[in-house]
PDB file of N, CA and C in Angstrom:
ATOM      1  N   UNK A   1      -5.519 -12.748-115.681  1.00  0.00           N
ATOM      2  CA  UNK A   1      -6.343 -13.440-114.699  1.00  0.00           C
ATOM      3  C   UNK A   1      -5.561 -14.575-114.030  1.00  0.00           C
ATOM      4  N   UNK A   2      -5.045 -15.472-114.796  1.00  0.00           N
ATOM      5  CA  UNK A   2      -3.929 -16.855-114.455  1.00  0.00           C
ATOM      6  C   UNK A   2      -2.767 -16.305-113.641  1.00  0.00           C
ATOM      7  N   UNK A   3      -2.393 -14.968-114.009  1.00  0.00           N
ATOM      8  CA  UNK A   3      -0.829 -14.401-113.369  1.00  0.00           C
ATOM      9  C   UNK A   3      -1.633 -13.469-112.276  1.00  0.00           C
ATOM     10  N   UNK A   4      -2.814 -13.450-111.874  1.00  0.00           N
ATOM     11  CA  UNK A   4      -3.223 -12.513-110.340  1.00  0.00           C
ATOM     12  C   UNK A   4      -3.079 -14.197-109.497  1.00  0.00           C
ATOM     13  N   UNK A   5      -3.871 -14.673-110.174  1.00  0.00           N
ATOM     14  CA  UNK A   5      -4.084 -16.006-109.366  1.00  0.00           C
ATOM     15  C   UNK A   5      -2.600 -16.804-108.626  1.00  0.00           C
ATOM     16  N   UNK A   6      -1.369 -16.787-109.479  1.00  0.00           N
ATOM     17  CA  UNK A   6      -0.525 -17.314-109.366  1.00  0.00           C
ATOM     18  C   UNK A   6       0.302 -16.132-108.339  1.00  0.00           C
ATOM     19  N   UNK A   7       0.043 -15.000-108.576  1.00  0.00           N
ATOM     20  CA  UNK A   7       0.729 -14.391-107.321  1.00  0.00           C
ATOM     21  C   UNK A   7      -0.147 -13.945-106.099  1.00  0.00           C
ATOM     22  N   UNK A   8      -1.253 -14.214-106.264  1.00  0.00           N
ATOM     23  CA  UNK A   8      -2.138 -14.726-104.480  1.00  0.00           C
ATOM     24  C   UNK A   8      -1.269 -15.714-104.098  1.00  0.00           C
ATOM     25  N   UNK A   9      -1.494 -17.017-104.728  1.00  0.00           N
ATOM     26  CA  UNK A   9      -0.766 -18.109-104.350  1.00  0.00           C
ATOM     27  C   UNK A   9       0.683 -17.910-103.773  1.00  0.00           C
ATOM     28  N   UNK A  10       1.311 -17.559-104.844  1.00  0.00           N
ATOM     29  CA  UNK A  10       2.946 -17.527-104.486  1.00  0.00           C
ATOM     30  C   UNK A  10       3.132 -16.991-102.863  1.00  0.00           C
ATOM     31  N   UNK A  11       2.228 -15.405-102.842  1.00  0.00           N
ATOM     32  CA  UNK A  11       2.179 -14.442-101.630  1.00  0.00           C
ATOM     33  C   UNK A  11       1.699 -15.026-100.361  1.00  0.00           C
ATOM     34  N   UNK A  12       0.995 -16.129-100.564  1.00  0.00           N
ATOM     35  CA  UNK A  12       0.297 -16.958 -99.606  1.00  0.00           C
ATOM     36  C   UNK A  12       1.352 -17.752 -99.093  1.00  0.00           C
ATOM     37  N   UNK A  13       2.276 -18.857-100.214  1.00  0.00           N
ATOM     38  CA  UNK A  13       3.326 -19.301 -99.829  1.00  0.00           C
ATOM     39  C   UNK A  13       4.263 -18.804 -99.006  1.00  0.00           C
ATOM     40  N   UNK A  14       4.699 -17.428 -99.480  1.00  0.00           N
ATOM     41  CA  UNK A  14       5.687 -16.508 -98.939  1.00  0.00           C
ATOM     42  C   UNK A  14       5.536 -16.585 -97.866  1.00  0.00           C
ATOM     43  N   UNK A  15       3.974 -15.827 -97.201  1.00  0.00           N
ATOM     44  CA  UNK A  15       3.801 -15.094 -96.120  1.00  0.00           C
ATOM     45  C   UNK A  15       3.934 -16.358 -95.321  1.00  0.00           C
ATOM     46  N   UNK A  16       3.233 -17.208 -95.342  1.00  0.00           N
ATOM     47  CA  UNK A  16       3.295 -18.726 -94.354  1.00  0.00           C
ATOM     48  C   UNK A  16       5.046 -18.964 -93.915  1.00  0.00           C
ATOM     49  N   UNK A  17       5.509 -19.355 -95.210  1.00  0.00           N
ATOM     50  CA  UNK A  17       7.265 -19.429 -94.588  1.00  0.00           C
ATOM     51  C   UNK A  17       7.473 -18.306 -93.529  1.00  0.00           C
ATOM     52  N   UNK A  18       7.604 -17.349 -93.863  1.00  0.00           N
ATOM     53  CA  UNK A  18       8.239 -15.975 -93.531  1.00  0.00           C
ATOM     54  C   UNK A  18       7.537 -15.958 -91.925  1.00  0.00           C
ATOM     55  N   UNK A  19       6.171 -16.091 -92.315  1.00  0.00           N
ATOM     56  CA  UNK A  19       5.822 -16.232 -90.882  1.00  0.00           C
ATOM     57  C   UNK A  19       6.120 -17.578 -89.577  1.00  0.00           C
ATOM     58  N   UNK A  20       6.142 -18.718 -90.436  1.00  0.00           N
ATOM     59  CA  UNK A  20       6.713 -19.988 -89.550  1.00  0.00           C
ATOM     60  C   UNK A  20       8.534 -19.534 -89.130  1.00  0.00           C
ATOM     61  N   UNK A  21       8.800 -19.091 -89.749  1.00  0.00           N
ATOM     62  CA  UNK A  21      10.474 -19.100 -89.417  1.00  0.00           C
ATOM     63  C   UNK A  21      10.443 -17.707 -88.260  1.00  0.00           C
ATOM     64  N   UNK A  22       9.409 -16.844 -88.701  1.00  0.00           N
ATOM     65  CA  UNK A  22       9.949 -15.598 -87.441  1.00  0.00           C
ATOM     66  C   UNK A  22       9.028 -16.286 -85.942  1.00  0.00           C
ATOM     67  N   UNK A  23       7.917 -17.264 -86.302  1.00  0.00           N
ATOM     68  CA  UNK A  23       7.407 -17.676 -85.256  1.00  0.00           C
ATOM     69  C   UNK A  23       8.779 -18.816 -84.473  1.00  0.00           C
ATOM     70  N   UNK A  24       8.957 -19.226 -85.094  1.00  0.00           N
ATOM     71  CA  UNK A  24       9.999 -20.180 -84.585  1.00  0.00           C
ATOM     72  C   UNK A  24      11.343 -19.162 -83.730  1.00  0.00           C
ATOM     73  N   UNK A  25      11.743 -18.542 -84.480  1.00  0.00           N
ATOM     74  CA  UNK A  25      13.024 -17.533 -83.873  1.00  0.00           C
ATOM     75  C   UNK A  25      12.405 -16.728 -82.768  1.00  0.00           C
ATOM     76  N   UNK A  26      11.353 -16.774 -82.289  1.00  0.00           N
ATOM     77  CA  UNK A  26      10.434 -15.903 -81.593  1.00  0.00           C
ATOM     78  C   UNK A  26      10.349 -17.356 -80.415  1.00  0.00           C
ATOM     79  N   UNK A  27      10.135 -18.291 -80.541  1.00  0.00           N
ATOM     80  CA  UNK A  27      10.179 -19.114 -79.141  1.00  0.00           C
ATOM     81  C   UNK A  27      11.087 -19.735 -78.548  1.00  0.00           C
ATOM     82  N   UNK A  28      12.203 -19.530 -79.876  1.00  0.00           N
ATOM     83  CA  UNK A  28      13.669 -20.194 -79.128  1.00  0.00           C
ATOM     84  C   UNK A  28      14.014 -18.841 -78.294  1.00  0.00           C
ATOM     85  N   UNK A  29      13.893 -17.441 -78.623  1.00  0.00           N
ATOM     86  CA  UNK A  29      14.245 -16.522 -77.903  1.00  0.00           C
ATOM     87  C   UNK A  29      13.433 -16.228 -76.307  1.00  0.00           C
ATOM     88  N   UNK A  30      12.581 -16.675 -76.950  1.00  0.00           N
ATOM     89  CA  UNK A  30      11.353 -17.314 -75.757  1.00  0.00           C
ATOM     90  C   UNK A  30      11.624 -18.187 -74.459  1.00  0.00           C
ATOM     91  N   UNK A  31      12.075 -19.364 -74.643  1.00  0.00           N
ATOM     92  CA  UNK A  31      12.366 -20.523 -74.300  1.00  0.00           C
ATOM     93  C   UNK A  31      13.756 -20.251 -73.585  1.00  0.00           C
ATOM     94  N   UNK A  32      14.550 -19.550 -74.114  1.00  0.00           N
ATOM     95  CA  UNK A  32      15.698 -18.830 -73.411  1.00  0.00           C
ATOM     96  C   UNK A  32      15.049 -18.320 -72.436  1.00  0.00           C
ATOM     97  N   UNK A  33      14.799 -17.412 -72.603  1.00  0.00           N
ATOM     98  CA  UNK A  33      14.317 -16.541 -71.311  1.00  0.00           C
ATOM     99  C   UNK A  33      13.759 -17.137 -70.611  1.00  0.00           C
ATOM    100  N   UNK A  34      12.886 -18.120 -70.405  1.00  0.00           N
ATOM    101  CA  UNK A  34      11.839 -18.632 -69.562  1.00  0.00           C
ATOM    102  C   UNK A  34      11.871 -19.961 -69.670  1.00  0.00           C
ATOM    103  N   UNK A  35      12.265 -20.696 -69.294  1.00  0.00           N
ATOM    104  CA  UNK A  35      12.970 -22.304 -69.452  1.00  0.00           C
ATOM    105  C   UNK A  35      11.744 -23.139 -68.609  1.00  0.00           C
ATOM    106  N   UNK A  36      11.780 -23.804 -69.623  1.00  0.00           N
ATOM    107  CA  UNK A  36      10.417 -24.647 -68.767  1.00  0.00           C
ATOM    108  C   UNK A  36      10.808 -25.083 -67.340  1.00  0.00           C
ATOM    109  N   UNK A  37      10.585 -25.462 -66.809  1.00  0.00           N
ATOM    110  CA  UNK A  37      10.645 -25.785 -64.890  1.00  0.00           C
ATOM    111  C   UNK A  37      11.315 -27.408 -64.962  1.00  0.00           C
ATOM    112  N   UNK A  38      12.084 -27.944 -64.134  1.00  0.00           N
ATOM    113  CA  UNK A  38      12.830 -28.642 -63.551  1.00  0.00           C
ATOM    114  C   UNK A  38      12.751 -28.874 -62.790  1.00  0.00           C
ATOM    115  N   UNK A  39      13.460 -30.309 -62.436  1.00  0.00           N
ATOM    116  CA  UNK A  39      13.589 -31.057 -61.331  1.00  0.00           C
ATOM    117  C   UNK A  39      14.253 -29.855 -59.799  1.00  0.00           C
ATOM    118  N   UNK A  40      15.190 -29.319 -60.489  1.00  0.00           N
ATOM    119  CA  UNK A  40      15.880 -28.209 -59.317  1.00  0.00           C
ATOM    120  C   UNK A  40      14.875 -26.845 -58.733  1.00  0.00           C
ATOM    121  N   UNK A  41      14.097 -26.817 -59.758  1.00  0.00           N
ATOM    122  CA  UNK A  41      13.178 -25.210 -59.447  1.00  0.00           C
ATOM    123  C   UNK A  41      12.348 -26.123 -58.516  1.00  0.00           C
ATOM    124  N   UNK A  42      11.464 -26.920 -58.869  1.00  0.00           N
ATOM    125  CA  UNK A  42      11.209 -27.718 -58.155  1.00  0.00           C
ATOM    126  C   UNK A  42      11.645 -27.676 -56.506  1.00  0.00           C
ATOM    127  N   UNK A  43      12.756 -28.459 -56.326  1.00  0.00           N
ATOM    128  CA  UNK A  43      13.109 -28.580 -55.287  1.00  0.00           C
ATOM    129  C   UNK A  43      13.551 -27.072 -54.205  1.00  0.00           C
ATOM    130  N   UNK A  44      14.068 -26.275 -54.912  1.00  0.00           N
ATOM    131  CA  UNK A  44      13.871 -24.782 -54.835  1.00  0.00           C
ATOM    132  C   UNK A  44      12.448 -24.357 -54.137  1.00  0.00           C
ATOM    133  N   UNK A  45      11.674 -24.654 -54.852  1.00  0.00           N
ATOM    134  CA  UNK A  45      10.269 -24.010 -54.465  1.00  0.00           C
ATOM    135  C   UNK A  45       9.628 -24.507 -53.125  1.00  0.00           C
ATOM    136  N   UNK A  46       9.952 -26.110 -53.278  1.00  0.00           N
ATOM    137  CA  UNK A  46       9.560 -26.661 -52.041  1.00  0.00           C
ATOM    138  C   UNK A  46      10.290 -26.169 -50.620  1.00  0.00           C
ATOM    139  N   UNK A  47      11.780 -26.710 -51.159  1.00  0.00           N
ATOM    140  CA  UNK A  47      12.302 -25.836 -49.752  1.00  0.00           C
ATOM    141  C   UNK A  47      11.999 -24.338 -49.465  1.00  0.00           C
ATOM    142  N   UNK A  48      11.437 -23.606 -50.527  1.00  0.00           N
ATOM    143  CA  UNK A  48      10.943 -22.093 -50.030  1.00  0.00           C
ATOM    144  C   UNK A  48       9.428 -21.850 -48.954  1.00  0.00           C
ATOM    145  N   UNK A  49       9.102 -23.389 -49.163  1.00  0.00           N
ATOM    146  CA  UNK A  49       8.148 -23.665 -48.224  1.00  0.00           C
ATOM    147  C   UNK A  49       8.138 -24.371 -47.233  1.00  0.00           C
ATOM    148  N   UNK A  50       9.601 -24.782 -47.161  1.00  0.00           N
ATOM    149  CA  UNK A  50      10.145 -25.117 -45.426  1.00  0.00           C
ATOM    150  C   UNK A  50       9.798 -26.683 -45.024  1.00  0.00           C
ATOM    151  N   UNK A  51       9.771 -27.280 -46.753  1.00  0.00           N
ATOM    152  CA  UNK A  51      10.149 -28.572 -46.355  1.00  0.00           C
ATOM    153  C   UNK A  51      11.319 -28.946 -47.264  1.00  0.00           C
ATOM    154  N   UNK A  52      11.648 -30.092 -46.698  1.00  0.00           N
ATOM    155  CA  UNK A  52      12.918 -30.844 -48.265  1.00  0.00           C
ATOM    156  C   UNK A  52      12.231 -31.876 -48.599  1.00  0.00           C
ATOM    157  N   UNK A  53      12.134 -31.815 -49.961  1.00  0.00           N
ATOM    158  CA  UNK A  53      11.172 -33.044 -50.861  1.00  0.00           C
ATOM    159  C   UNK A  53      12.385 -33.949 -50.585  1.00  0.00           C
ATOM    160  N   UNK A  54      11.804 -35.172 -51.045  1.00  0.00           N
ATOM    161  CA  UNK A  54      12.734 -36.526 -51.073  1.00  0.00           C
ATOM    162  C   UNK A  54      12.930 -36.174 -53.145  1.00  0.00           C
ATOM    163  N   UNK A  55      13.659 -37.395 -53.476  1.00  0.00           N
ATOM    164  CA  UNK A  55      13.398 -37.167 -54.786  1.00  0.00           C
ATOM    165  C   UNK A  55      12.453 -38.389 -55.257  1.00  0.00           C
ATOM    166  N   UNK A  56      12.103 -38.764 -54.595  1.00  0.00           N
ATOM    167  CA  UNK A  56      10.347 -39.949 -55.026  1.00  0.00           C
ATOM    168  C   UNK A  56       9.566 -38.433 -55.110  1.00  0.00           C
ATOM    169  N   UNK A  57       9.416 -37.462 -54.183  1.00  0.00           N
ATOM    170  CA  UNK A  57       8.300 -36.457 -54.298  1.00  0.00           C
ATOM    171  C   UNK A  57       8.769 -35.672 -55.428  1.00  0.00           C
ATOM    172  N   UNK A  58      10.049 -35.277 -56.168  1.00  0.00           N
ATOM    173  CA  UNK A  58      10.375 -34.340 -56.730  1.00  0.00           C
ATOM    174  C   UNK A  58       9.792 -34.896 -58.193  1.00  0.00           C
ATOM    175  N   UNK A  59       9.978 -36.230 -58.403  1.00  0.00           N
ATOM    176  CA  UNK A  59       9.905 -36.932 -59.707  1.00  0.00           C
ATOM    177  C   UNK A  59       8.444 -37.244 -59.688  1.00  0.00           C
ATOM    178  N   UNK A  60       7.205 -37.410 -58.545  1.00  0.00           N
ATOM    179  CA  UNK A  60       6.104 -37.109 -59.130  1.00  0.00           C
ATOM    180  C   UNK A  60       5.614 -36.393 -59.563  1.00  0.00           C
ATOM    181  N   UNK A  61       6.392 -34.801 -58.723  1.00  0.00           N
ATOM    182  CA  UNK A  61       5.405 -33.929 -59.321  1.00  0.00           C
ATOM    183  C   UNK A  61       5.813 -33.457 -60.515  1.00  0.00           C
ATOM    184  N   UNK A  62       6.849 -33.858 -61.448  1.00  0.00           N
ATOM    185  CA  UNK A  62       7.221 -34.002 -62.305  1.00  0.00           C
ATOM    186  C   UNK A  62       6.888 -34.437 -63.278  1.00  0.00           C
ATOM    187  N   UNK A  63       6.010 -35.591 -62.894  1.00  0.00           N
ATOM    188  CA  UNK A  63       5.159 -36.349 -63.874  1.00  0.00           C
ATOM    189  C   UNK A  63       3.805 -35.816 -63.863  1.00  0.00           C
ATOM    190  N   UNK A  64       3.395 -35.207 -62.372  1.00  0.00           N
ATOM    191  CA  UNK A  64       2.137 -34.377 -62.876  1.00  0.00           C
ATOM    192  C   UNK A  64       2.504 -33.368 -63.860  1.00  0.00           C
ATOM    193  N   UNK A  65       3.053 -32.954 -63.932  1.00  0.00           N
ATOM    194  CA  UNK A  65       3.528 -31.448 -64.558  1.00  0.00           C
ATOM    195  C   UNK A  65       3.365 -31.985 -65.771  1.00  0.00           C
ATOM    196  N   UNK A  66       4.139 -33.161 -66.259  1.00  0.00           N
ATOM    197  CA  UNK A  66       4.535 -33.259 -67.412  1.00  0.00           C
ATOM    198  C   UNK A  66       2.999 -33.586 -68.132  1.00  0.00           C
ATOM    199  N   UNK A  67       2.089 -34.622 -67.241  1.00  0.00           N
ATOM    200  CA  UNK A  67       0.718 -35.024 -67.780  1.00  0.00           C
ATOM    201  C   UNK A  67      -0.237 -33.309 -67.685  1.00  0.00           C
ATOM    202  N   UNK A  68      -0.329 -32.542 -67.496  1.00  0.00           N
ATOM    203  CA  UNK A  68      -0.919 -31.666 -67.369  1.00  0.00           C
ATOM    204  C   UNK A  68      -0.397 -30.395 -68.616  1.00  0.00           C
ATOM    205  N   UNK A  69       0.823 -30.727 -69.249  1.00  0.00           N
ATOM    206  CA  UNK A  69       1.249 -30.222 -70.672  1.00  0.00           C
ATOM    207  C   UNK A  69       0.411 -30.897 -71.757  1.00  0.00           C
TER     208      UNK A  69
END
């Protein structure tokens, strides 16, 4: 009864690690691919809309971005 109990537990332990470490290797591979947005995409995007930000405009919306995470 004491040794079922102790390997729920242990298996519980296991699975949590096992699962935090493949979750983790799973968003750095993530995060590669898809890089959070920047000051340059930014400025990119705007000029794709046929203006040129100043960088007072680039760094607010920067800070919206960042308050809206």
């Amino acid at each position: 009864m004491l040794q079922d109990i102790l390997l729920v537990v242990f298996g519980l332990i296991v699975g949590a690690l096992l699962g935090f470490f493949l979750c983790k290797l799973y968003m750095q591979k993530y995060l590669k691919k898809n890089p959070p947005i920047n000051e340059k995409m930014i400025e990119t995007l705007m000029s794709g809309m046929g203006r040129k930000p100043s960088q007072k405009q680039v760094k607010q919306l920067m800070q919206q971005m960042n308050r809206m995470q």
